[in-house]
C-alpha atoms as a PDB file:
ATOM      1  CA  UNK A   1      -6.190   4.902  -5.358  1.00  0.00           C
ATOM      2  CA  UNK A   2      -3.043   2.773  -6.421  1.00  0.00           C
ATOM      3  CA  UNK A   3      -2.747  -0.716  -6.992  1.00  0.00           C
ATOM      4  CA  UNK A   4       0.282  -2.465  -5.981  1.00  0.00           C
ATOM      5  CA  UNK A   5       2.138  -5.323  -4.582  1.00  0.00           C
ATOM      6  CA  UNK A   6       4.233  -4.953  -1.430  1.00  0.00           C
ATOM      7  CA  UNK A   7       7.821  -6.147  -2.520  1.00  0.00           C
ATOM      8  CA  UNK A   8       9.186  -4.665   0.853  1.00  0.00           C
ATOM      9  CA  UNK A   9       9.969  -3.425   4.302  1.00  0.00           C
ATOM     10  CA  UNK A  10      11.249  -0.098   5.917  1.00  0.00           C
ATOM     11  CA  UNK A  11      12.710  -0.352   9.366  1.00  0.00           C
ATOM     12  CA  UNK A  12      13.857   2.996  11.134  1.00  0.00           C
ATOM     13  CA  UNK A  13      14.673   3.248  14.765  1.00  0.00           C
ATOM     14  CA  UNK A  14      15.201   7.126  14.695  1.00  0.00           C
ATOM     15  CA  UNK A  15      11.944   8.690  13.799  1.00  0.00           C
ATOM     16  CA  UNK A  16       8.732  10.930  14.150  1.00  0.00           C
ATOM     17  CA  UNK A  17       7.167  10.098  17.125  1.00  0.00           C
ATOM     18  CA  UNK A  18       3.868   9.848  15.242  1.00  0.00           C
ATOM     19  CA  UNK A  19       5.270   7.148  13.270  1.00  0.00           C
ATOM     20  CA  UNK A  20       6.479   5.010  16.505  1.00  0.00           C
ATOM     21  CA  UNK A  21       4.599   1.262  15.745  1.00  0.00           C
ATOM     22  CA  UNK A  22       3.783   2.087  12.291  1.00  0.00           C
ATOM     23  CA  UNK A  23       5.199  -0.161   9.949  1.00  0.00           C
ATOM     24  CA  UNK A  24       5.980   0.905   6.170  1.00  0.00           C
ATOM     25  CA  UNK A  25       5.968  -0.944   3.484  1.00  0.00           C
ATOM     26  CA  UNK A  26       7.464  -0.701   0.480  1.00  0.00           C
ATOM     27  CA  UNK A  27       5.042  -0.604  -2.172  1.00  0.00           C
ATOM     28  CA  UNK A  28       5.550  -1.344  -6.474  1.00  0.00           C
ATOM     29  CA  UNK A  29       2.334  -0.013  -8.245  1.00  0.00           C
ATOM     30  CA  UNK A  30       1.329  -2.148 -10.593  1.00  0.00           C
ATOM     31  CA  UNK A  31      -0.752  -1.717 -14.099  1.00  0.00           C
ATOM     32  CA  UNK A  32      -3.537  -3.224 -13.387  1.00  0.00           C
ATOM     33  CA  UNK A  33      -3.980  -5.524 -16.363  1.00  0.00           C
ATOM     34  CA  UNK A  34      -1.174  -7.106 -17.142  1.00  0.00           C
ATOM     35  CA  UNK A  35      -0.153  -7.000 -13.217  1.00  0.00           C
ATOM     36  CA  UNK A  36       3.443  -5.464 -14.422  1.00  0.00           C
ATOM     37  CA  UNK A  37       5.779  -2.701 -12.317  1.00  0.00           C
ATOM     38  CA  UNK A  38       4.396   0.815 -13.313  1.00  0.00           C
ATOM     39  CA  UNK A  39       6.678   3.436 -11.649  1.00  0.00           C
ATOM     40  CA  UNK A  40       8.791   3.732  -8.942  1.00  0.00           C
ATOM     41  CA  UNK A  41       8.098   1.922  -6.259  1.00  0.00           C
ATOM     42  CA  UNK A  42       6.812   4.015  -2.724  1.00  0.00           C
ATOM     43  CA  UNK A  43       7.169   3.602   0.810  1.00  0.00           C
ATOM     44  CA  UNK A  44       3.491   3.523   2.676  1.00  0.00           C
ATOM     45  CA  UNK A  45       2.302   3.081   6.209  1.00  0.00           C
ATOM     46  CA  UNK A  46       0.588   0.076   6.450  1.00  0.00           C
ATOM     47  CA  UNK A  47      -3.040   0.565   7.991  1.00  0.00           C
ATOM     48  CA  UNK A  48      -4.435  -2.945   7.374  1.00  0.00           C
ATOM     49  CA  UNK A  49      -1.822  -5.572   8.293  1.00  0.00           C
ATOM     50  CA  UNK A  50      -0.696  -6.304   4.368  1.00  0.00           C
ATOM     51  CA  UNK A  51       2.117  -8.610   3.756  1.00  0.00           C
ATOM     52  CA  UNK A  52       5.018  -8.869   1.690  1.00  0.00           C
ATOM     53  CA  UNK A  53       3.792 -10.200  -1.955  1.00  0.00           C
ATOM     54  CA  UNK A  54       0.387  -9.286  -0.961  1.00  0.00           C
ATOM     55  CA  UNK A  55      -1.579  -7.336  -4.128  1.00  0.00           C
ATOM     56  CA  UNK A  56      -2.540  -4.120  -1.822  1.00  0.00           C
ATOM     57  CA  UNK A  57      -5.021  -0.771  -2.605  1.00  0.00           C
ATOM     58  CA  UNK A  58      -2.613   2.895  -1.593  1.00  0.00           C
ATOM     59  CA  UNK A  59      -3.893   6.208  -1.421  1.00  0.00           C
ATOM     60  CA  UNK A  60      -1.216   9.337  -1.102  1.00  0.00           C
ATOM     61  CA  UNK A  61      -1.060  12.514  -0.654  1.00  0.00           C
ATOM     62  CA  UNK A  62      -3.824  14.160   1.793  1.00  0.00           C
ATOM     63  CA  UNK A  63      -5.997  11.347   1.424  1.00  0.00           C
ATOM     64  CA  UNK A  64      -2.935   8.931   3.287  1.00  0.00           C
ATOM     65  CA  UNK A  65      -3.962  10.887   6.373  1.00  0.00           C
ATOM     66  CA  UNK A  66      -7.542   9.916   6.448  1.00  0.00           C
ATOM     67  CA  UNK A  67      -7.456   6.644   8.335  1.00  0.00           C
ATOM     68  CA  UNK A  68      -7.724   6.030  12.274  1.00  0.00           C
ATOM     69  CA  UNK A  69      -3.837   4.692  12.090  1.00  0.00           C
ATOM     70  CA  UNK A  70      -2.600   7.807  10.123  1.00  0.00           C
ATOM     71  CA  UNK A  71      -4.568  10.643  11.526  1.00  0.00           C
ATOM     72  CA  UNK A  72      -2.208  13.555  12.236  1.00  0.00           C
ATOM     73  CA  UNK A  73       0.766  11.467  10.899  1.00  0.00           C
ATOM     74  CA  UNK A  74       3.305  12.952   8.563  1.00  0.00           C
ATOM     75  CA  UNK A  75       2.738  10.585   5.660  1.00  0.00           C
ATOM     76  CA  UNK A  76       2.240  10.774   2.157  1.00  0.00           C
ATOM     77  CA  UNK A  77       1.298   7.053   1.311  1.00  0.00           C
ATOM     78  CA  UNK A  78      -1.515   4.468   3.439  1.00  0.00           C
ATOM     79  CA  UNK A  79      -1.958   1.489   2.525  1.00  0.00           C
ATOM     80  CA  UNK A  80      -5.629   1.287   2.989  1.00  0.00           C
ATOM     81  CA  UNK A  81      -7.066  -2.363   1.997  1.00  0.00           C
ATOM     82  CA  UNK A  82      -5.752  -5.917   0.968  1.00  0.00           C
ATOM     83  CA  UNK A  83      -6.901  -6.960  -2.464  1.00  0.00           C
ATOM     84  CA  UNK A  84      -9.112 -10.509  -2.561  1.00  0.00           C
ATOM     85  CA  UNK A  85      -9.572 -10.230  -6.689  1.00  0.00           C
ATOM     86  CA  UNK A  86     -10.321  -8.027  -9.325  1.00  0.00           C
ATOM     87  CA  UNK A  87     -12.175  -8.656 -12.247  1.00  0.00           C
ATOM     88  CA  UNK A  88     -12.199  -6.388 -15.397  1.00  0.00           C
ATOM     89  CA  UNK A  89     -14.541  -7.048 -18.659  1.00  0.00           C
ATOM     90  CA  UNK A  90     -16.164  -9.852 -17.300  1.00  0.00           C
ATOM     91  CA  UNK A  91     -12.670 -11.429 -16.939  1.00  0.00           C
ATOM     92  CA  UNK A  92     -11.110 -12.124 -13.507  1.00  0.00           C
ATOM     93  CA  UNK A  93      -7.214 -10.853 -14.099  1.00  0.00           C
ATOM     94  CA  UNK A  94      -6.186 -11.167 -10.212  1.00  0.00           C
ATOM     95  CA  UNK A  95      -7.528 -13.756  -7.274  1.00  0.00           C
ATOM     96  CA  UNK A  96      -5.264 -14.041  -4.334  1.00  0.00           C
ATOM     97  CA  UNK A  97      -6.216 -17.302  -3.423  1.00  0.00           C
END
């Protein structure tokens, strides 16, 4: 899995047909400590409603095609759950609210 914060949108008219009413995010992964930009950032099909800002879990590659929305789907990247918080070491580094 990769952890990330959305930091975007894709919109394309002209497209797979098995991508009609998906909607793709743009996706920065993220170290997970310090919360800083690690990589270049990648576009995912959003599976559970995330948000721009939002802190989000991504899988890619064969695993993007494992969930209900992206069954059959040509895509490489899901974004497959919303983050609430994460703790590390006893220490909590990330709490959306």
């Amino acid at each position: 899995m990769i952890f990330g914060r959305v930091i975007g949108t894709v919109v394309s008219t002209a497209k797979d047909e098995r991508l009609v009413g998906k909607k793709l995010l743009i996706v920065q992964p993220l170290h997970i400590r310090e919360l800083t930009p690690k990589g270049d950032p990648i576009v995912a099909v959003d599976t559970v409603g995330a948000g721009e800002t939002e802190v989000v879990l991504m899988v890619a590659g064969s695993s993007a095609r494992q969930t209900d929305k992206t069954d059959k789907t040509p895509v490489d990247a899901a974004i497959m759950a919303i983050v609430d918080s994460v703790e590390l070491e006893g220490k909590l580094v990330f709490s959306k609210g």
